[in-house]
N, C-alpha and C. Protein backbone atom coordinates (compact mmCIF):
# COMPACT_ATOMS: atom_id res chain seq x y z
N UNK A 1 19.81 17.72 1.88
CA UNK A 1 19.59 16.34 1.48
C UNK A 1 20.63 15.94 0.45
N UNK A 2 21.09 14.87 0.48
CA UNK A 2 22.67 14.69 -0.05
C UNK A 2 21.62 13.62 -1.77
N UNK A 3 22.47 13.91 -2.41
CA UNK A 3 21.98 12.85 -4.00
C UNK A 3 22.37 11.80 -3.95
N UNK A 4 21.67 10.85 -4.53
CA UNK A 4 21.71 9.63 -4.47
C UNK A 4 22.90 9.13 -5.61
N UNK A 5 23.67 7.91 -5.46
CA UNK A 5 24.18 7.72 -6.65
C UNK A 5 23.58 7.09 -7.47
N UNK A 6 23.67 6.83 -8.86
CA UNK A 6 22.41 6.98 -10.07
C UNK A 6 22.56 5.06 -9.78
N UNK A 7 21.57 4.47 -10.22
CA UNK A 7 21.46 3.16 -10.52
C UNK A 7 22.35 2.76 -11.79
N UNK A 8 22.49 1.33 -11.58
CA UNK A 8 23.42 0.58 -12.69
C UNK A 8 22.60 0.00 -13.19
N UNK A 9 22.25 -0.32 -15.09
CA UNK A 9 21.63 -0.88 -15.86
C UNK A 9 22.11 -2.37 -15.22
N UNK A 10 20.39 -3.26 -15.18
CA UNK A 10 20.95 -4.53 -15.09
C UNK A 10 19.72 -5.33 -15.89
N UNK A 11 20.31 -6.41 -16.57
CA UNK A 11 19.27 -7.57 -17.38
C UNK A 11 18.02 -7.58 -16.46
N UNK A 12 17.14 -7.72 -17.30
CA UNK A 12 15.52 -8.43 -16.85
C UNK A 12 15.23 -9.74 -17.39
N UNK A 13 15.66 -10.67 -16.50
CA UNK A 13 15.80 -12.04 -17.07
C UNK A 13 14.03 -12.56 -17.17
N UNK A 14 13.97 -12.52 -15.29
CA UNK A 14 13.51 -13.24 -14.52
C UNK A 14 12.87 -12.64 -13.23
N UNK A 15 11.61 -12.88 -12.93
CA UNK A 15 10.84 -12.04 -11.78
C UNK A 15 11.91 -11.26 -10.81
N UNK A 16 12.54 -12.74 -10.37
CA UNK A 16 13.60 -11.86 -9.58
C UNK A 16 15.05 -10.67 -9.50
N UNK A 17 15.18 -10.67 -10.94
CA UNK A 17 16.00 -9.87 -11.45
C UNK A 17 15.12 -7.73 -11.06
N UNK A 18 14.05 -8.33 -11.66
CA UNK A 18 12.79 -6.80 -11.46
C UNK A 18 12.57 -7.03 -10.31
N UNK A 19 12.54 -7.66 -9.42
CA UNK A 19 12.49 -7.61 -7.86
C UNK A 19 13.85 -6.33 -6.90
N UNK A 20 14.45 -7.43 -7.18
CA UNK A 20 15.68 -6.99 -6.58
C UNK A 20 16.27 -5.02 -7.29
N UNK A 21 15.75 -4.91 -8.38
CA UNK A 21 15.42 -3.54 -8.82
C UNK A 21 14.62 -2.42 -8.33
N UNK A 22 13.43 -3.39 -8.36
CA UNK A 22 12.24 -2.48 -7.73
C UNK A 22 12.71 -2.15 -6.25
N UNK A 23 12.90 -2.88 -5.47
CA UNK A 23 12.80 -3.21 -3.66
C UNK A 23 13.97 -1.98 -3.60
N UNK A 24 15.24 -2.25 -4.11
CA UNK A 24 16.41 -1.43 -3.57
C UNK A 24 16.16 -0.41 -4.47
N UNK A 25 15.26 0.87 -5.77
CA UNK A 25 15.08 1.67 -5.57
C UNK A 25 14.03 2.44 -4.77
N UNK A 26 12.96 1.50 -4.52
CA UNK A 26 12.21 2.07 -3.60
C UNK A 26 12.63 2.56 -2.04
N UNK A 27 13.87 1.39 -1.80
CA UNK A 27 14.01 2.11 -0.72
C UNK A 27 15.29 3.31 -0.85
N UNK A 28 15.63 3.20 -1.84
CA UNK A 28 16.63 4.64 -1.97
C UNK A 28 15.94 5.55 -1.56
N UNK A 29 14.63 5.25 -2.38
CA UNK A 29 13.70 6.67 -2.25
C UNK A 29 13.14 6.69 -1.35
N UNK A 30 13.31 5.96 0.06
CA UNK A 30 12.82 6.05 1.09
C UNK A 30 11.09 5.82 1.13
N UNK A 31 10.93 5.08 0.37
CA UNK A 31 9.03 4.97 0.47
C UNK A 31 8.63 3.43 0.21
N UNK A 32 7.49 3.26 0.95
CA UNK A 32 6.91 2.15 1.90
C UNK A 32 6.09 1.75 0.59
N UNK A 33 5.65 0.58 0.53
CA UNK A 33 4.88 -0.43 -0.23
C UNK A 33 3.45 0.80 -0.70
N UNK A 34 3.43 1.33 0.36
CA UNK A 34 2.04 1.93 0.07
C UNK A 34 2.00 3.42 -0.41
N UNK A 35 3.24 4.05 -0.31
CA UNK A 35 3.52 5.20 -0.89
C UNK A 35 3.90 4.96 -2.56
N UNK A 36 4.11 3.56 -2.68
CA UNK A 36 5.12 3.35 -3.67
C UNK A 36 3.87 3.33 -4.80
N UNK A 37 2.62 2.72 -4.15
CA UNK A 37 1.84 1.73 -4.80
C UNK A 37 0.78 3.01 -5.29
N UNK A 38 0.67 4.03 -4.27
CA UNK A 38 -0.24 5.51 -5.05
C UNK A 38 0.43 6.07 -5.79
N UNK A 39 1.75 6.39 -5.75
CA UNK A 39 2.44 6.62 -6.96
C UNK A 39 1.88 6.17 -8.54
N UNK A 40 2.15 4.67 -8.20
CA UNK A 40 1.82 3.88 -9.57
C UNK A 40 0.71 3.36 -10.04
N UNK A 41 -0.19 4.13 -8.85
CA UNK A 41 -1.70 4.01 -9.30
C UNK A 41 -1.60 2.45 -8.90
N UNK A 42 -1.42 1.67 -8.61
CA UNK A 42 -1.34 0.34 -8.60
C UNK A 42 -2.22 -0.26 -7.07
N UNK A 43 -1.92 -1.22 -7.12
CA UNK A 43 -2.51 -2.15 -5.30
C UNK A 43 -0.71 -2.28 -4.64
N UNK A 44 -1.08 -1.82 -3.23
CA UNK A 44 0.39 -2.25 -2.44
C UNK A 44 0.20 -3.85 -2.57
N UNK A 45 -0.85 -4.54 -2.83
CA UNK A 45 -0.55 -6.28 -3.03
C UNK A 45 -0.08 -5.87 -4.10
N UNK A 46 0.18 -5.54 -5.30
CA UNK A 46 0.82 -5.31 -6.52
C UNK A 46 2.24 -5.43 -6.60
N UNK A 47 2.57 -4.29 -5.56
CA UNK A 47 3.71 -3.85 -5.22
C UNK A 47 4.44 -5.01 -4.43
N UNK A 48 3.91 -5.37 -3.58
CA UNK A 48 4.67 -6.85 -2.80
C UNK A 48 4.77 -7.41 -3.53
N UNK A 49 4.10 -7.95 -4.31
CA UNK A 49 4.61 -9.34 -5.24
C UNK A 49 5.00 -9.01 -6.50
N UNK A 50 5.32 -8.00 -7.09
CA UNK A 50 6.94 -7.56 -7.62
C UNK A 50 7.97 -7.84 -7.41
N UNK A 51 7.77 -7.23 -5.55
CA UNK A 51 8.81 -6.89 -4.89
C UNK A 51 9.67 -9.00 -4.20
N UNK A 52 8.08 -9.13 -4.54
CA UNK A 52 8.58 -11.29 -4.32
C UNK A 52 9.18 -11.81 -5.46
N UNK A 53 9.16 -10.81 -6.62
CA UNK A 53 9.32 -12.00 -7.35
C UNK A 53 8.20 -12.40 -8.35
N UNK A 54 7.09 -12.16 -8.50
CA UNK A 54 6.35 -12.97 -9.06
C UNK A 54 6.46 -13.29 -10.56
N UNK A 55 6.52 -14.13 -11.55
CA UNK A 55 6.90 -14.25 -12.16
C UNK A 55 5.73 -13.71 -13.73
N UNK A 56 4.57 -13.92 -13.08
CA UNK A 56 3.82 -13.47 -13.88
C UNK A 56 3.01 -11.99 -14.17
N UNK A 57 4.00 -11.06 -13.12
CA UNK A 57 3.43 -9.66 -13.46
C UNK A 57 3.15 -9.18 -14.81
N UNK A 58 1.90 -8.31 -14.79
CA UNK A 58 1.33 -7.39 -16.27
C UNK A 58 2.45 -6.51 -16.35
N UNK A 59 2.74 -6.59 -17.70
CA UNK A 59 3.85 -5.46 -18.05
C UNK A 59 3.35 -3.87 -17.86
N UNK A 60 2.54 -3.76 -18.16
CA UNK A 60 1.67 -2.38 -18.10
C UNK A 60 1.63 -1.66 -16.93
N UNK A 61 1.16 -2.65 -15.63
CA UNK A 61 1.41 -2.46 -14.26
C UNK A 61 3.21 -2.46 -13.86
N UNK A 62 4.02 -3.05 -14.32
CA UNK A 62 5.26 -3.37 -13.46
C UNK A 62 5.88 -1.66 -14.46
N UNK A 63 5.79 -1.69 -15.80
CA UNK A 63 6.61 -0.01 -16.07
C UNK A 63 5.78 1.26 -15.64
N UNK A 64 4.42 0.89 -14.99
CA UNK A 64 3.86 2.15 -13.91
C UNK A 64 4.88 2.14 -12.76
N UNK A 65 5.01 1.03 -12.08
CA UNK A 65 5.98 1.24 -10.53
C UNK A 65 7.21 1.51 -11.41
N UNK A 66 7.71 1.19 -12.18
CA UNK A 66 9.09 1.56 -12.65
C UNK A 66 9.20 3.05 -13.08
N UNK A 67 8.18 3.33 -13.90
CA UNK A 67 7.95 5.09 -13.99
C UNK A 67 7.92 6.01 -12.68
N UNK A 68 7.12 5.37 -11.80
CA UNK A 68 7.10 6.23 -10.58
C UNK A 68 8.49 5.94 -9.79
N UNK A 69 9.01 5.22 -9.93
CA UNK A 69 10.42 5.12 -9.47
C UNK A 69 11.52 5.98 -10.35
N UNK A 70 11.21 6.68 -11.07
CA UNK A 70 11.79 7.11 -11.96
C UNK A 70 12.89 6.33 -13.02
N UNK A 71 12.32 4.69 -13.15
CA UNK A 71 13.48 4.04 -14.04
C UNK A 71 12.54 3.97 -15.08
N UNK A 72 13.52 3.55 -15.92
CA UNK A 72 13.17 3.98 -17.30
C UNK A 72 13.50 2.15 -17.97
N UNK A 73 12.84 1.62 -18.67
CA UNK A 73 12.74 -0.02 -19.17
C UNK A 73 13.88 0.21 -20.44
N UNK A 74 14.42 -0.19 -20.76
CA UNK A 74 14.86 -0.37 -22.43
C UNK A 74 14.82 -1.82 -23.05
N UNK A 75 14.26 -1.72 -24.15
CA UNK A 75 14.12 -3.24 -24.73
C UNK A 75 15.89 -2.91 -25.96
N UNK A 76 16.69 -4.56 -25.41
CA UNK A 76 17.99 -3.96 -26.38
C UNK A 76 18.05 -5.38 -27.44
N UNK A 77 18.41 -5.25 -28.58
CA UNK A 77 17.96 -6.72 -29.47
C UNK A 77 19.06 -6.86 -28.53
N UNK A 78 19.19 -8.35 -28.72
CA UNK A 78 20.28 -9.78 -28.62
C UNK A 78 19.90 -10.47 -29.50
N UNK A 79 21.04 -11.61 -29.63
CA UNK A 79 20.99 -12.59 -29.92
C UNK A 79 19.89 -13.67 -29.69
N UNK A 80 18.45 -14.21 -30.84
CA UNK A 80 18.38 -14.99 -30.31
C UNK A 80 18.90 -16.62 -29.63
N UNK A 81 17.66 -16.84 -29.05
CA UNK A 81 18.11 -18.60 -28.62
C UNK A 81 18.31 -19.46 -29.79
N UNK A 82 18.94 -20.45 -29.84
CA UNK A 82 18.62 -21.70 -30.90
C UNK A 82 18.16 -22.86 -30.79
């Protein structure tokens, strides 16, 4: 079985930013909504609407699928807004 190449850090703006994260490591790892979703203890409806986008996911629930995906969250200061 050949290794994967590692993921690239990218901003968490916006639902769809953690979408487009979640969807393309899950399928690195080759596993289905519902493999993904016993992993993270979670609902595969959970997991789909991550995977949509939703804008109002529980944080608690979205760094379970991110743990079982093996990514890791980092909060980095910025600059605030004005």
């Amino acid at each position: 079985m050949s290794s994967l190449p590692p993921l690239t850090p990218l901003p968490w703006r916006r639902g769809s930013d953690l979408a487009r994260a979640i969807r393309s490591a899950r399928l690195r790892l080759g596993l289905t909504h519902t493999q993904l979703a016993a992993r993270a203890r979670v609902s595969r409806l959970y997991v789909y609407q991550l995977e949509a986008g939703k804008d109002t996911a529980r944080a608690d629930k979205a760094l379970a699928v991110l743990a079982a995906l093996g990514i890791q969250a980092l909060l980095i200061p910025g600059t605030p807004p004005r």
